[in-house]
PDB file of N, CA and C in Angstrom:
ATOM      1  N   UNK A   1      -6.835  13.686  -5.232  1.00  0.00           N
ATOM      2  CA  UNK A   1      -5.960  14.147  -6.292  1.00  0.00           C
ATOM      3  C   UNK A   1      -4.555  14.329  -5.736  1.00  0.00           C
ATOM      4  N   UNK A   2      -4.012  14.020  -6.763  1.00  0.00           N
ATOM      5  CA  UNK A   2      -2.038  13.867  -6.328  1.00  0.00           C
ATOM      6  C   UNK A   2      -1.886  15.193  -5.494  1.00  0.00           C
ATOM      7  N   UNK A   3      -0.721  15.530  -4.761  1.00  0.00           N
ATOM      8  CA  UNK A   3      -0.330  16.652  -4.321  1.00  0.00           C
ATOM      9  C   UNK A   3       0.333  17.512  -5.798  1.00  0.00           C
ATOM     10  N   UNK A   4       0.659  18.650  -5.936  1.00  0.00           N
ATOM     11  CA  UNK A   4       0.672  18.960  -7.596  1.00  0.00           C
ATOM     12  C   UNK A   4       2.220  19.208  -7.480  1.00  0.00           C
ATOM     13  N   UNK A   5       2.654  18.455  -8.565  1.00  0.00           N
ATOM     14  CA  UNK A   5       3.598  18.427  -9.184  1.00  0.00           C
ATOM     15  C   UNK A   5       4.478  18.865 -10.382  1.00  0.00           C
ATOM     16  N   UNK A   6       5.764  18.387 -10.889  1.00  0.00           N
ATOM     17  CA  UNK A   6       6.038  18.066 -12.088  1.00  0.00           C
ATOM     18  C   UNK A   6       5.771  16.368 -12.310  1.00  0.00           C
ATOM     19  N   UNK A   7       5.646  15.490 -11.756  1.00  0.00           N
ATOM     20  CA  UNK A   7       5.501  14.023 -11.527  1.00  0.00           C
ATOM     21  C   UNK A   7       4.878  14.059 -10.727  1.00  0.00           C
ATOM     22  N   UNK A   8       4.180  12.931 -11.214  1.00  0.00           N
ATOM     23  CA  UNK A   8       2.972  12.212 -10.520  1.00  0.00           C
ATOM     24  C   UNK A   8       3.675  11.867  -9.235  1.00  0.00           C
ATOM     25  N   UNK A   9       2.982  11.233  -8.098  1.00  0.00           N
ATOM     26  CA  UNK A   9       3.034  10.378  -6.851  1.00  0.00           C
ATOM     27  C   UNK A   9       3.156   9.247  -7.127  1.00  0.00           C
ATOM     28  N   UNK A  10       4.681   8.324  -7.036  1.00  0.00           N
ATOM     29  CA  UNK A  10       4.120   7.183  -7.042  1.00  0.00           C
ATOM     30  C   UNK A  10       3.879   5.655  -6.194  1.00  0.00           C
ATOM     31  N   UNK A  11       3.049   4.989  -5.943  1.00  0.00           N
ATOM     32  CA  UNK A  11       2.205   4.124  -5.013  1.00  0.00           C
ATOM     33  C   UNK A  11       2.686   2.959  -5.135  1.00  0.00           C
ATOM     34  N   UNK A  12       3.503   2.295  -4.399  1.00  0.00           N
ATOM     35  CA  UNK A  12       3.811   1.024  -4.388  1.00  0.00           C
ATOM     36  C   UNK A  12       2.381   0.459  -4.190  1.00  0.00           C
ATOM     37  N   UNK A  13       2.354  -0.581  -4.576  1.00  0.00           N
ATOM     38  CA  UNK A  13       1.001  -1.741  -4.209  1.00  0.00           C
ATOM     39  C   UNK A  13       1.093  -3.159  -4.089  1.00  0.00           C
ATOM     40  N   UNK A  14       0.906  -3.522  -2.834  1.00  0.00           N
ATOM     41  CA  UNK A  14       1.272  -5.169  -2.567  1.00  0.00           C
ATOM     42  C   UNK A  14      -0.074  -5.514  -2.411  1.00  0.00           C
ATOM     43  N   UNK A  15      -0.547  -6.628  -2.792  1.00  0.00           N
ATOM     44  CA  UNK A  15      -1.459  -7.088  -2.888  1.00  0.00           C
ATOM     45  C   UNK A  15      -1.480  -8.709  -3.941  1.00  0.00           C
ATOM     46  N   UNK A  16      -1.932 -10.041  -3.159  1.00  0.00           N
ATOM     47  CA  UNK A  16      -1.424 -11.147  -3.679  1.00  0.00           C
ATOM     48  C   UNK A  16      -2.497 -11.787  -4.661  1.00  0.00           C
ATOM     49  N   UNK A  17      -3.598 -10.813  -4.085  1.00  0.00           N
ATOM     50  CA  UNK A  17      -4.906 -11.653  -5.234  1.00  0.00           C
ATOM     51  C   UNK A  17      -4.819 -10.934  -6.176  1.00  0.00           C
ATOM     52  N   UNK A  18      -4.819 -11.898  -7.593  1.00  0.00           N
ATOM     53  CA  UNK A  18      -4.887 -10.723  -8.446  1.00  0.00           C
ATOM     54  C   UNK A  18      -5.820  -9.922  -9.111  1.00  0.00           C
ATOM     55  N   UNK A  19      -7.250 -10.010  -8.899  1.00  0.00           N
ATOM     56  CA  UNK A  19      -8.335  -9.196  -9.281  1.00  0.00           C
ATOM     57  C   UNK A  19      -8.500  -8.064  -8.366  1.00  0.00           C
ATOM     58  N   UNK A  20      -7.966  -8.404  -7.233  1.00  0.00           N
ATOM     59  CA  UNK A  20      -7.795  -6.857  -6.069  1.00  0.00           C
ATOM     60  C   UNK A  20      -6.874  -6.537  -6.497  1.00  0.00           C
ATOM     61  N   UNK A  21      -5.570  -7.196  -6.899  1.00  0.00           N
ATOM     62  CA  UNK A  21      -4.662  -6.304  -7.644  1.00  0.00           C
ATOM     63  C   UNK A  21      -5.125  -5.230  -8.382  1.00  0.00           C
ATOM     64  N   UNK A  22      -5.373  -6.240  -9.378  1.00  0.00           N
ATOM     65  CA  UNK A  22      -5.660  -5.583 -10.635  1.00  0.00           C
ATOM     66  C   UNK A  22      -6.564  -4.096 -10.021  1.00  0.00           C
ATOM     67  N   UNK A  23      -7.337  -4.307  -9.481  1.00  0.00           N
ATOM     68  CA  UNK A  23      -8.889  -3.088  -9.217  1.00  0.00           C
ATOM     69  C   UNK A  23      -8.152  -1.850  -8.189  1.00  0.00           C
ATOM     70  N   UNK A  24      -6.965  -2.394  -7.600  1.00  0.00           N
ATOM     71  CA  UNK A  24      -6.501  -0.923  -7.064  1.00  0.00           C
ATOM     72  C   UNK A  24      -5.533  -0.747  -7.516  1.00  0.00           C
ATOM     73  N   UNK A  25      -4.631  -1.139  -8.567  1.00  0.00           N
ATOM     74  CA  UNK A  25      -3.840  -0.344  -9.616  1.00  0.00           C
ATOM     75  C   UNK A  25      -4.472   0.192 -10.460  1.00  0.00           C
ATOM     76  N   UNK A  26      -6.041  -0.324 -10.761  1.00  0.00           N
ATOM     77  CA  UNK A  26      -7.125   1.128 -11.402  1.00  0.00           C
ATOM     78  C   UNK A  26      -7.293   2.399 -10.477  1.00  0.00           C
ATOM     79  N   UNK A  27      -7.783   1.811  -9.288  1.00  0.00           N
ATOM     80  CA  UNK A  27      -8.251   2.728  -9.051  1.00  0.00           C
ATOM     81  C   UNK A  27      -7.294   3.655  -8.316  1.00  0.00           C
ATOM     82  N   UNK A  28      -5.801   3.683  -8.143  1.00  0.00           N
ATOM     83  CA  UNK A  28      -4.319   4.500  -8.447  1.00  0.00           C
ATOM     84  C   UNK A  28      -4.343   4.922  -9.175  1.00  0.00           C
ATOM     85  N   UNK A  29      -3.972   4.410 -10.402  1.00  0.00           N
ATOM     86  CA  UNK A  29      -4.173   5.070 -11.162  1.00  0.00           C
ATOM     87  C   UNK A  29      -5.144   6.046 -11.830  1.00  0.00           C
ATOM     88  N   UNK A  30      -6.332   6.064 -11.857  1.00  0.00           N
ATOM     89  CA  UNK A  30      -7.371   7.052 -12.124  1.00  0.00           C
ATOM     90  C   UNK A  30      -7.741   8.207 -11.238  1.00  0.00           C
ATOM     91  N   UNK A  31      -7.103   7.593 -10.285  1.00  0.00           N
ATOM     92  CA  UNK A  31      -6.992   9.354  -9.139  1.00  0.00           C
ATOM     93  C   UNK A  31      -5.568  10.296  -9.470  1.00  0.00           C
ATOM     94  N   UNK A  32      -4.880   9.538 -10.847  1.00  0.00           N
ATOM     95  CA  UNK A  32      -3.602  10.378 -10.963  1.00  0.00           C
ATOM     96  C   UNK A  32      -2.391  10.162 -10.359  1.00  0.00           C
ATOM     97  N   UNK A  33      -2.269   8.906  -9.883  1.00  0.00           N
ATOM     98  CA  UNK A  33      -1.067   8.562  -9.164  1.00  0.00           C
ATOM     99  C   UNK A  33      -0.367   7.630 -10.214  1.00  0.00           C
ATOM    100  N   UNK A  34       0.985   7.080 -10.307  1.00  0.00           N
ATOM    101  CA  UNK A  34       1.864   6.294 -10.744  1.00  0.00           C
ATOM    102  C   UNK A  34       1.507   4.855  -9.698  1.00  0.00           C
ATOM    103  N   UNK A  35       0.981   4.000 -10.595  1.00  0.00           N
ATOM    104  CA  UNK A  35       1.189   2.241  -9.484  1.00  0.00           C
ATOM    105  C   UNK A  35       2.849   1.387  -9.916  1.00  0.00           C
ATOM    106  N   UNK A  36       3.081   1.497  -8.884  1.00  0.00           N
ATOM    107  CA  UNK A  36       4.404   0.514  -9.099  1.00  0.00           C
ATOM    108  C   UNK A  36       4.205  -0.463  -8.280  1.00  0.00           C
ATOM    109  N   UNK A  37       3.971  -1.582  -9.183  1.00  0.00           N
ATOM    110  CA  UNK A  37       3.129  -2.831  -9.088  1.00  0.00           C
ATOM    111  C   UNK A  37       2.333  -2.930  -9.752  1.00  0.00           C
ATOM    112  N   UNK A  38       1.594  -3.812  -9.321  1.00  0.00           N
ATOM    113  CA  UNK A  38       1.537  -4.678  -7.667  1.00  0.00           C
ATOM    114  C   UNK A  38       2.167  -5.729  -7.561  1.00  0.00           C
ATOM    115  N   UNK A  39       2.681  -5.896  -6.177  1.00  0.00           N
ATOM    116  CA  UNK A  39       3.641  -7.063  -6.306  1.00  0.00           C
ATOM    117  C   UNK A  39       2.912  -8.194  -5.290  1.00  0.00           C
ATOM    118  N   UNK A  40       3.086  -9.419  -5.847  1.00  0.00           N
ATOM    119  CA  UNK A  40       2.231 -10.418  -4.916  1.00  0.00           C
ATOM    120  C   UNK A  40       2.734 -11.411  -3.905  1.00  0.00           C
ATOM    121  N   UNK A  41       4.018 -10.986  -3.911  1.00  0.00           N
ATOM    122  CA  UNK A  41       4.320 -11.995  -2.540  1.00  0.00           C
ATOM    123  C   UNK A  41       5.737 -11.144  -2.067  1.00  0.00           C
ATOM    124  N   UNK A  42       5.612 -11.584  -0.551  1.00  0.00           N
ATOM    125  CA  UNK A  42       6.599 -10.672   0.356  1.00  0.00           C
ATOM    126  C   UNK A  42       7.827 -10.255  -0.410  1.00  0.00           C
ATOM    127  N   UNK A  43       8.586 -11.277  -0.727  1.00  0.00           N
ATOM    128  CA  UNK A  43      10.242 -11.407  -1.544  1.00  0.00           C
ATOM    129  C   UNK A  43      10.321 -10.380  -2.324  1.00  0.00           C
ATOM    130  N   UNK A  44       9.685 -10.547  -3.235  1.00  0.00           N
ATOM    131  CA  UNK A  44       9.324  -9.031  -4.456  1.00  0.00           C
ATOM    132  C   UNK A  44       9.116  -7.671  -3.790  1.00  0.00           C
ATOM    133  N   UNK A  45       7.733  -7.757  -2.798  1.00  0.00           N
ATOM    134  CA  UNK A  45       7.587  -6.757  -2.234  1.00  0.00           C
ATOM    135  C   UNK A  45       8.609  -5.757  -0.998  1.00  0.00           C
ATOM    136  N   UNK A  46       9.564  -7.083  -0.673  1.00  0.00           N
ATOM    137  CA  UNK A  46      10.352  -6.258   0.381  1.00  0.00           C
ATOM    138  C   UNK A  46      11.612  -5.740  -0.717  1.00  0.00           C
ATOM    139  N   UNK A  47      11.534  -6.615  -1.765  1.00  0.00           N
ATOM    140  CA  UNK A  47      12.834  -6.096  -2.686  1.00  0.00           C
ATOM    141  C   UNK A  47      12.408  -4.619  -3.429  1.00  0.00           C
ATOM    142  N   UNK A  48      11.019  -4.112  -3.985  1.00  0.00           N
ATOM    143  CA  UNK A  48      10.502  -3.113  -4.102  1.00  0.00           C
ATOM    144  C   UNK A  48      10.633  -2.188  -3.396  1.00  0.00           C
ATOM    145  N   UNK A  49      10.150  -2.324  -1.921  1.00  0.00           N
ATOM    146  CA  UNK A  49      10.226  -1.414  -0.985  1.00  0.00           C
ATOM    147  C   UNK A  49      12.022  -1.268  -0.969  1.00  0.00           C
ATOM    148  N   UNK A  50      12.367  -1.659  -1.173  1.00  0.00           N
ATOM    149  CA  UNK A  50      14.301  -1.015  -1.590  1.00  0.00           C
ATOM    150  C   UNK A  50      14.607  -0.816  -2.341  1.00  0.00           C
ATOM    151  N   UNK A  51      14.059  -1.277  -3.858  1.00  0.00           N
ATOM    152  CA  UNK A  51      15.022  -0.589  -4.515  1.00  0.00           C
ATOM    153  C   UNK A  51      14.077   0.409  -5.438  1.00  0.00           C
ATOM    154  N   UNK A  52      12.642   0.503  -5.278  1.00  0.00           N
ATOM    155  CA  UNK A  52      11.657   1.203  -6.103  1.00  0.00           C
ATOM    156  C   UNK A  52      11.160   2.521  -5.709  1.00  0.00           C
ATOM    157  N   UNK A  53      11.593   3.367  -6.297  1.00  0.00           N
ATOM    158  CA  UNK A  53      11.414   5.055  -5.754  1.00  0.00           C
ATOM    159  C   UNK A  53       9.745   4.964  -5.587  1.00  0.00           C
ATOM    160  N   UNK A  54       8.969   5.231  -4.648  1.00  0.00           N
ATOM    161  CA  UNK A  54       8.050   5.765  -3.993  1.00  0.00           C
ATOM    162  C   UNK A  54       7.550   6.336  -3.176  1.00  0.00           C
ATOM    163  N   UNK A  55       6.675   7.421  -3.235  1.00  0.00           N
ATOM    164  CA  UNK A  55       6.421   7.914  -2.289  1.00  0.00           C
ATOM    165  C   UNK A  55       5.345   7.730  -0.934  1.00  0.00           C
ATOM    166  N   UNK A  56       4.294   6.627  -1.233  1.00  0.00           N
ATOM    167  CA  UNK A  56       3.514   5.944  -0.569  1.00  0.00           C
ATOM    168  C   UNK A  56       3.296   4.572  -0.937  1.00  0.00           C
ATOM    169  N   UNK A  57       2.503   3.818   0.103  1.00  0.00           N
ATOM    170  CA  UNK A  57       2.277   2.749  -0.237  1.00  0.00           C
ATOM    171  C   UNK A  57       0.911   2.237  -0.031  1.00  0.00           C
ATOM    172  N   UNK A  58       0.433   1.298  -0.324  1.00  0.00           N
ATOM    173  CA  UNK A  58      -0.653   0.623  -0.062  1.00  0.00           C
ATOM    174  C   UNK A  58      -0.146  -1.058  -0.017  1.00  0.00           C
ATOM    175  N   UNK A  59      -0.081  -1.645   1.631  1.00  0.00           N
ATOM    176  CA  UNK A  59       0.283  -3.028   1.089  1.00  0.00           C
ATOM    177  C   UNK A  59      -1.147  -3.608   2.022  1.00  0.00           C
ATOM    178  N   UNK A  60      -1.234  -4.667   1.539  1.00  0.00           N
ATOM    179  CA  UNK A  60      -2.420  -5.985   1.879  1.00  0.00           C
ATOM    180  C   UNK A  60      -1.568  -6.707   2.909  1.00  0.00           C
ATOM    181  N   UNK A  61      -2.153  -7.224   4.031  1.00  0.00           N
ATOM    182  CA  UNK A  61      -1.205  -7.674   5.061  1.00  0.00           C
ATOM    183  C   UNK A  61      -1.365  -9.428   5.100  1.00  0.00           C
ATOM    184  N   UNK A  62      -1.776  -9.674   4.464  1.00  0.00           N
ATOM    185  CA  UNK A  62      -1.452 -11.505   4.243  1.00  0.00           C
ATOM    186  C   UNK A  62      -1.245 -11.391   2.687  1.00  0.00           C
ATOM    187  N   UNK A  63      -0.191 -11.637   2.403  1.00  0.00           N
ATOM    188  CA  UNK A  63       0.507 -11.895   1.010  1.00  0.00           C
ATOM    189  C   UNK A  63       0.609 -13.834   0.967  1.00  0.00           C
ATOM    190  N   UNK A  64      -0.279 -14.888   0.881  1.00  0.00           N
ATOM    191  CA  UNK A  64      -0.638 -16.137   0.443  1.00  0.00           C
ATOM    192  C   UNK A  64       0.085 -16.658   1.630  1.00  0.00           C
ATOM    193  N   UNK A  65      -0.407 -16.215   3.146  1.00  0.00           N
ATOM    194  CA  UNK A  65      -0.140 -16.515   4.213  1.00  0.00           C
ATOM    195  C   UNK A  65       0.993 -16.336   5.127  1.00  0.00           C
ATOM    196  N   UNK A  66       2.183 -15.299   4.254  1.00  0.00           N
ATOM    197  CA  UNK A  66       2.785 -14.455   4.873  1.00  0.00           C
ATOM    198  C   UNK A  66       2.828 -13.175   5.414  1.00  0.00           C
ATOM    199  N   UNK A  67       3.212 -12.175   6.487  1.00  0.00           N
ATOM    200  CA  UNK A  67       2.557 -10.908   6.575  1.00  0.00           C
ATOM    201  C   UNK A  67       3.519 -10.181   6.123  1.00  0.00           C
ATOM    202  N   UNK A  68       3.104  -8.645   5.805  1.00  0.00           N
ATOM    203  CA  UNK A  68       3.637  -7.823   4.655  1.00  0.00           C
ATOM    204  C   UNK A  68       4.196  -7.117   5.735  1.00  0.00           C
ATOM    205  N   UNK A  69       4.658  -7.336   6.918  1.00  0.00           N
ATOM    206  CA  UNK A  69       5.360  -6.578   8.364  1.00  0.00           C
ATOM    207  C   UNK A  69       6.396  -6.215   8.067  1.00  0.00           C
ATOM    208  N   UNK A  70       7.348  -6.601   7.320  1.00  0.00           N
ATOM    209  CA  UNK A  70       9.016  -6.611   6.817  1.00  0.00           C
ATOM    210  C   UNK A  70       8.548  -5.365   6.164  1.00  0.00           C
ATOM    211  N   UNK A  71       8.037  -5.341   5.235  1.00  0.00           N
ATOM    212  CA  UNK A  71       7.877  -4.450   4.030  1.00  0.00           C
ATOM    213  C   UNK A  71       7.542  -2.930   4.647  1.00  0.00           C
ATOM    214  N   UNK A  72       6.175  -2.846   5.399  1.00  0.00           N
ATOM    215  CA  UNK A  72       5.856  -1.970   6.594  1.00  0.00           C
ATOM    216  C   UNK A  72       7.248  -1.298   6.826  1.00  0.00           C
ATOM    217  N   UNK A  73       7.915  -2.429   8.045  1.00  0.00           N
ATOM    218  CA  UNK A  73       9.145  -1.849   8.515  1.00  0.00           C
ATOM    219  C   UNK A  73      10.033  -1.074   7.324  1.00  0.00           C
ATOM    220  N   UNK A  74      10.577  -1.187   6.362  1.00  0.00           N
ATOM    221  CA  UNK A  74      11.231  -1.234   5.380  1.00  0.00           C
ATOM    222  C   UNK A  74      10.814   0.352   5.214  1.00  0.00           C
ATOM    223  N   UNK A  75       9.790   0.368   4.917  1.00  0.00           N
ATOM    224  CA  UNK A  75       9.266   1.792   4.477  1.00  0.00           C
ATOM    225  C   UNK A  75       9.255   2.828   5.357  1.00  0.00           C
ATOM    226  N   UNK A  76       9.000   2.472   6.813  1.00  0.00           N
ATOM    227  CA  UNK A  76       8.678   3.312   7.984  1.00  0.00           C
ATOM    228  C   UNK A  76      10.207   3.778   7.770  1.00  0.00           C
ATOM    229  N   UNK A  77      11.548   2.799   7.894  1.00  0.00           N
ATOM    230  CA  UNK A  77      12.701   3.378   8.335  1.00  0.00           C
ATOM    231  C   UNK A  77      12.797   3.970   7.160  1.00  0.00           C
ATOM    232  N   UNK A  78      12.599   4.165   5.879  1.00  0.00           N
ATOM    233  CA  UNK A  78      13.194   5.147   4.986  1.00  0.00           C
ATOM    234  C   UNK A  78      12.103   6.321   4.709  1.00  0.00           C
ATOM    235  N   UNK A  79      11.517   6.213   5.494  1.00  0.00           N
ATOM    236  CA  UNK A  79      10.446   7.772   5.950  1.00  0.00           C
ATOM    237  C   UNK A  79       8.751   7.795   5.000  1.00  0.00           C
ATOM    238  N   UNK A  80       8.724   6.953   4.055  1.00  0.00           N
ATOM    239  CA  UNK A  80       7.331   6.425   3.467  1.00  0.00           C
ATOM    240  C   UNK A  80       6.309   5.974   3.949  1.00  0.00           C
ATOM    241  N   UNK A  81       5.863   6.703   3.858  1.00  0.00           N
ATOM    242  CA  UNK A  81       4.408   6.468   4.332  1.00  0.00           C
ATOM    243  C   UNK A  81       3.573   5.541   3.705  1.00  0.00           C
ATOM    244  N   UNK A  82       2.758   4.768   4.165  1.00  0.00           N
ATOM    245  CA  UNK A  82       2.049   3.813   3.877  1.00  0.00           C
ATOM    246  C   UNK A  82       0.911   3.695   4.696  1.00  0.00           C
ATOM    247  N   UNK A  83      -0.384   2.741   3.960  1.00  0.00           N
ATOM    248  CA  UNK A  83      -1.464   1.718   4.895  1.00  0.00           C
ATOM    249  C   UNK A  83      -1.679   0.642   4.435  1.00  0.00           C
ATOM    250  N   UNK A  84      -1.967   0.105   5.406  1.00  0.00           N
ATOM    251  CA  UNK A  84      -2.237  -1.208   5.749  1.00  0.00           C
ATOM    252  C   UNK A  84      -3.826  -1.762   4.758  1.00  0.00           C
ATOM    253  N   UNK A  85      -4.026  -1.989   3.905  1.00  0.00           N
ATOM    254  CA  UNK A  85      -5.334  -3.063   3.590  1.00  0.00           C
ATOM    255  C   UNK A  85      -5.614  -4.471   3.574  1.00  0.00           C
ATOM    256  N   UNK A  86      -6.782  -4.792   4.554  1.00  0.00           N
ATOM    257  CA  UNK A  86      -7.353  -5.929   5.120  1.00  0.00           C
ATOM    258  C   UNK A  86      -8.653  -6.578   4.972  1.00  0.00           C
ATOM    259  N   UNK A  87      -8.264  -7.610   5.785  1.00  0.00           N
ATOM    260  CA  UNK A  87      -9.577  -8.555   6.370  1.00  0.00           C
ATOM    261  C   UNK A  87      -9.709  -8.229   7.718  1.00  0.00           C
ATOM    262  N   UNK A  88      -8.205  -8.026   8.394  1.00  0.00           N
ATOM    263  CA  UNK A  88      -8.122  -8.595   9.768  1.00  0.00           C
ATOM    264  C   UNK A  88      -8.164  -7.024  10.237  1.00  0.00           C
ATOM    265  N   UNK A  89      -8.366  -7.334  11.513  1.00  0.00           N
ATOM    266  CA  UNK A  89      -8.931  -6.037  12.717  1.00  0.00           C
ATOM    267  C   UNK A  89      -7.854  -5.894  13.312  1.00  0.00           C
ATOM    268  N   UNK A  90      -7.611  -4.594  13.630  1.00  0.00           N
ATOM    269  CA  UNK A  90      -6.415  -3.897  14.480  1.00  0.00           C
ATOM    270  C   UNK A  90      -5.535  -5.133  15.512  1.00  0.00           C
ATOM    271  N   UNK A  91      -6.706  -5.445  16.244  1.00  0.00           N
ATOM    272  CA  UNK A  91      -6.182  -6.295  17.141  1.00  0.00           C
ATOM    273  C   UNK A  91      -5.432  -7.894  16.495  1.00  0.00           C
ATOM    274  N   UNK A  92      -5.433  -7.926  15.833  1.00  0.00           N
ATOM    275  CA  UNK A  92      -4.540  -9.024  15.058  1.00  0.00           C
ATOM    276  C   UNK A  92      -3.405  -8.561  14.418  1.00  0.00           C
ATOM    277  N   UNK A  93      -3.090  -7.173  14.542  1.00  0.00           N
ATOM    278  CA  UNK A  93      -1.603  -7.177  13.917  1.00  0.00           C
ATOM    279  C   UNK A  93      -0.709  -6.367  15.143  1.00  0.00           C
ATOM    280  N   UNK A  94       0.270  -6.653  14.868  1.00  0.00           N
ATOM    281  CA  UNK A  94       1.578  -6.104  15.923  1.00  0.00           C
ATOM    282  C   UNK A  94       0.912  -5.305  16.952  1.00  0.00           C
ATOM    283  N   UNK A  95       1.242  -4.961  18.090  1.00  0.00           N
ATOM    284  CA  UNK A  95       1.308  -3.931  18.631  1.00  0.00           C
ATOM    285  C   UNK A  95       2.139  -2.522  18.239  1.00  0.00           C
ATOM    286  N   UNK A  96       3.137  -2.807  17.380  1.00  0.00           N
ATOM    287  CA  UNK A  96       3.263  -1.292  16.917  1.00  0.00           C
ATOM    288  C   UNK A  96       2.635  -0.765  15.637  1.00  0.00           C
ATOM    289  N   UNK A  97       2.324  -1.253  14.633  1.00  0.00           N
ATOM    290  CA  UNK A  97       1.918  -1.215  13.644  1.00  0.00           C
ATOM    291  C   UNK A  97       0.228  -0.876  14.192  1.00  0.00           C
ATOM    292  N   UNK A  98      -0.243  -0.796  14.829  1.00  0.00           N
ATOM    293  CA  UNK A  98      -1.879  -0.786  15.165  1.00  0.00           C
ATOM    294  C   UNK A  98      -2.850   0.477  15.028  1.00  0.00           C
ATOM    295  N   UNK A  99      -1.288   1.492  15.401  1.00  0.00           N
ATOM    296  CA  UNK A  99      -2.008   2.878  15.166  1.00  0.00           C
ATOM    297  C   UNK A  99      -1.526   3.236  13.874  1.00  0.00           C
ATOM    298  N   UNK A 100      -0.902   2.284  12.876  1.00  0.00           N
ATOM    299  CA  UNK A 100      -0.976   2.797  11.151  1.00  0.00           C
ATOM    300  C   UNK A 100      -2.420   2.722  10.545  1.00  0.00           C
ATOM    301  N   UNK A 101      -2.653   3.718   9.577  1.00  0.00           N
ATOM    302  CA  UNK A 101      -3.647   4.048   8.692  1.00  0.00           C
ATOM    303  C   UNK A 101      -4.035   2.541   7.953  1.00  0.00           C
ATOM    304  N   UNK A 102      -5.338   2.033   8.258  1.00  0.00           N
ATOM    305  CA  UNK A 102      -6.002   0.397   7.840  1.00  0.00           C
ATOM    306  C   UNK A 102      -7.031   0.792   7.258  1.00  0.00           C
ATOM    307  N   UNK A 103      -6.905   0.404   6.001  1.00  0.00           N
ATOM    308  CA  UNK A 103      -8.844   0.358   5.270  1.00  0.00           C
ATOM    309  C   UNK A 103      -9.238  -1.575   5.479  1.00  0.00           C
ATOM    310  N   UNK A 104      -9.820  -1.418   5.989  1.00  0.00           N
ATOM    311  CA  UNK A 104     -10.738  -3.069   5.920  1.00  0.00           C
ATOM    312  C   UNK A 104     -11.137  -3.343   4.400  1.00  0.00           C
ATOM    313  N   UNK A 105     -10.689  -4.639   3.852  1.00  0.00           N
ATOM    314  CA  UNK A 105     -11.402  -5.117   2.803  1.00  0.00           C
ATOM    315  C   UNK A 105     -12.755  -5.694   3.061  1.00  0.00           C
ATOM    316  N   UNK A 106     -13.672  -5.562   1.984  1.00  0.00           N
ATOM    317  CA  UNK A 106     -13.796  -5.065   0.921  1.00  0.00           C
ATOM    318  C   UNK A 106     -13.610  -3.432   1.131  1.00  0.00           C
ATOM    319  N   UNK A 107     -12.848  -2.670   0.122  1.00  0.00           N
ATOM    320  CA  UNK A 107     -12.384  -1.045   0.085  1.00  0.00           C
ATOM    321  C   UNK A 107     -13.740  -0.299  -0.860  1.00  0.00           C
ATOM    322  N   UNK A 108     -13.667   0.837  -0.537  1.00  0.00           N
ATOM    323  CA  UNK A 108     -14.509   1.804  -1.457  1.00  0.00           C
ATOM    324  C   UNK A 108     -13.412   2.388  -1.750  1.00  0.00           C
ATOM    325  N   UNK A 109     -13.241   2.507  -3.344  1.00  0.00           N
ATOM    326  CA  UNK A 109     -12.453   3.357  -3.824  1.00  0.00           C
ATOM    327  C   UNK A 109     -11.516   5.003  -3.259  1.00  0.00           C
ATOM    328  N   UNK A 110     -13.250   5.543  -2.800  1.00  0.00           N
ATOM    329  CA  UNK A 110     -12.793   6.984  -2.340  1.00  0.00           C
ATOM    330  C   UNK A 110     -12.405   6.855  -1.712  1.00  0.00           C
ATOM    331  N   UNK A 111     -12.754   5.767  -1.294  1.00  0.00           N
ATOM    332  CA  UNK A 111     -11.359   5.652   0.655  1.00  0.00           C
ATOM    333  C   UNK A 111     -10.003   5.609   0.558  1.00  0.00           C
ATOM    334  N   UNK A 112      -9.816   4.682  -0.612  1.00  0.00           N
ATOM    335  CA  UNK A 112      -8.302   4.481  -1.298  1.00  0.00           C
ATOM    336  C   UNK A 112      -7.451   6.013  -1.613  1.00  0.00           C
ATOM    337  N   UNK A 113      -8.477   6.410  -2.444  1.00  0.00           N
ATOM    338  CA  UNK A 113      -7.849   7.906  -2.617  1.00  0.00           C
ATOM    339  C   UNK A 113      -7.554   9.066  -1.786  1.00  0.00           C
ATOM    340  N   UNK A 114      -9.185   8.801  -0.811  1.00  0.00           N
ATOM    341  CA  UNK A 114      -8.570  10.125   0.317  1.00  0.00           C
ATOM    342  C   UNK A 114      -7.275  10.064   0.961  1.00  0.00           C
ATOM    343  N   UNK A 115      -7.728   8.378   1.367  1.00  0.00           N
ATOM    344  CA  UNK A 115      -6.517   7.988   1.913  1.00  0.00           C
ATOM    345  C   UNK A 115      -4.733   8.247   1.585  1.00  0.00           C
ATOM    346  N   UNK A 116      -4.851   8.006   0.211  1.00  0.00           N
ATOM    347  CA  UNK A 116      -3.401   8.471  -0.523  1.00  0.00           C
ATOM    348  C   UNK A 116      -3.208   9.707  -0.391  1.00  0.00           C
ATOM    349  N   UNK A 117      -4.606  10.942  -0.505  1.00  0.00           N
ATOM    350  CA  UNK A 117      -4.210  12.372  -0.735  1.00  0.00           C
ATOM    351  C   UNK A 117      -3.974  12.807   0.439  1.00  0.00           C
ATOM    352  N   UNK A 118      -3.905  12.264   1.961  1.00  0.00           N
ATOM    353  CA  UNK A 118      -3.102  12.141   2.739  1.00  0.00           C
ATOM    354  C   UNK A 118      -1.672  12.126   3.001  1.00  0.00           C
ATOM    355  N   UNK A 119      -1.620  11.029   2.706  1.00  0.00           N
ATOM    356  CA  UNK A 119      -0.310  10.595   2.980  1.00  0.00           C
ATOM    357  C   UNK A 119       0.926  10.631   1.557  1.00  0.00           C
ATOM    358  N   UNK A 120       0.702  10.956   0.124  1.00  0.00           N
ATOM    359  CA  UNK A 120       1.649  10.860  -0.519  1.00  0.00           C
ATOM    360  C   UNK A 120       1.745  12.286  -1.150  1.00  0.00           C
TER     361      UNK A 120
END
């Protein structure tokens, strides 16, 4: 559940397939958060991560064979917190990015959420 507010939390979401889209802007939304998105390819998503007020993120790290690393960066320097959702295992992404918060795809929902009531 959101941290309590006057406004909701709201969750950027990158993600390029769109039925995983679609299923975690539900399941954002039904834990009470705001989805802004989802956006499906880097360009959009790094333009989001600048000009779209949020307070966390959730991005997918192959956006149709580009990685969502820009976007990452983007957010880290303006203090947003985010994780990483995948296929791929720690050891396939950056060395700095390795100790960020990763759910492996396929996700269980509650994971999505604890995960957010963490970090946003």
């Amino acid at each position: 559940m959101p941290k309590s507010s006057d406004t909701p939390r709201r969750i950027l979401l990158v993600e390029d397939e769109a039925i995983l889209a679609l299923m975690l802007e539900q399941d954002v939304v039904e834990a009470g958060y705001v989805a802004v998105g989802p956006f499906r390819d880097l360009e959009t998503a790094f333009r989001a991560a600048i000009d779209e007020p949020c307070d966390a993120a959730i991005l997918d790290i192959n956006l149709d064979g580009e990685r969502s690393y820009p976007v990452a960066e983007e957010l880290a320097k303006r203090g947003i917190p985010f994780l990483f959702l995948s296929g791929y295992g720690a050891e396939s992404m950056p060395e700095k990015f390795r100790g960020c918060l990763r759910l492996a795809k396929p996700y269980d929902p509650v994971d999505i959420v604890r995960m957010l009531d963490r970090i946003a």
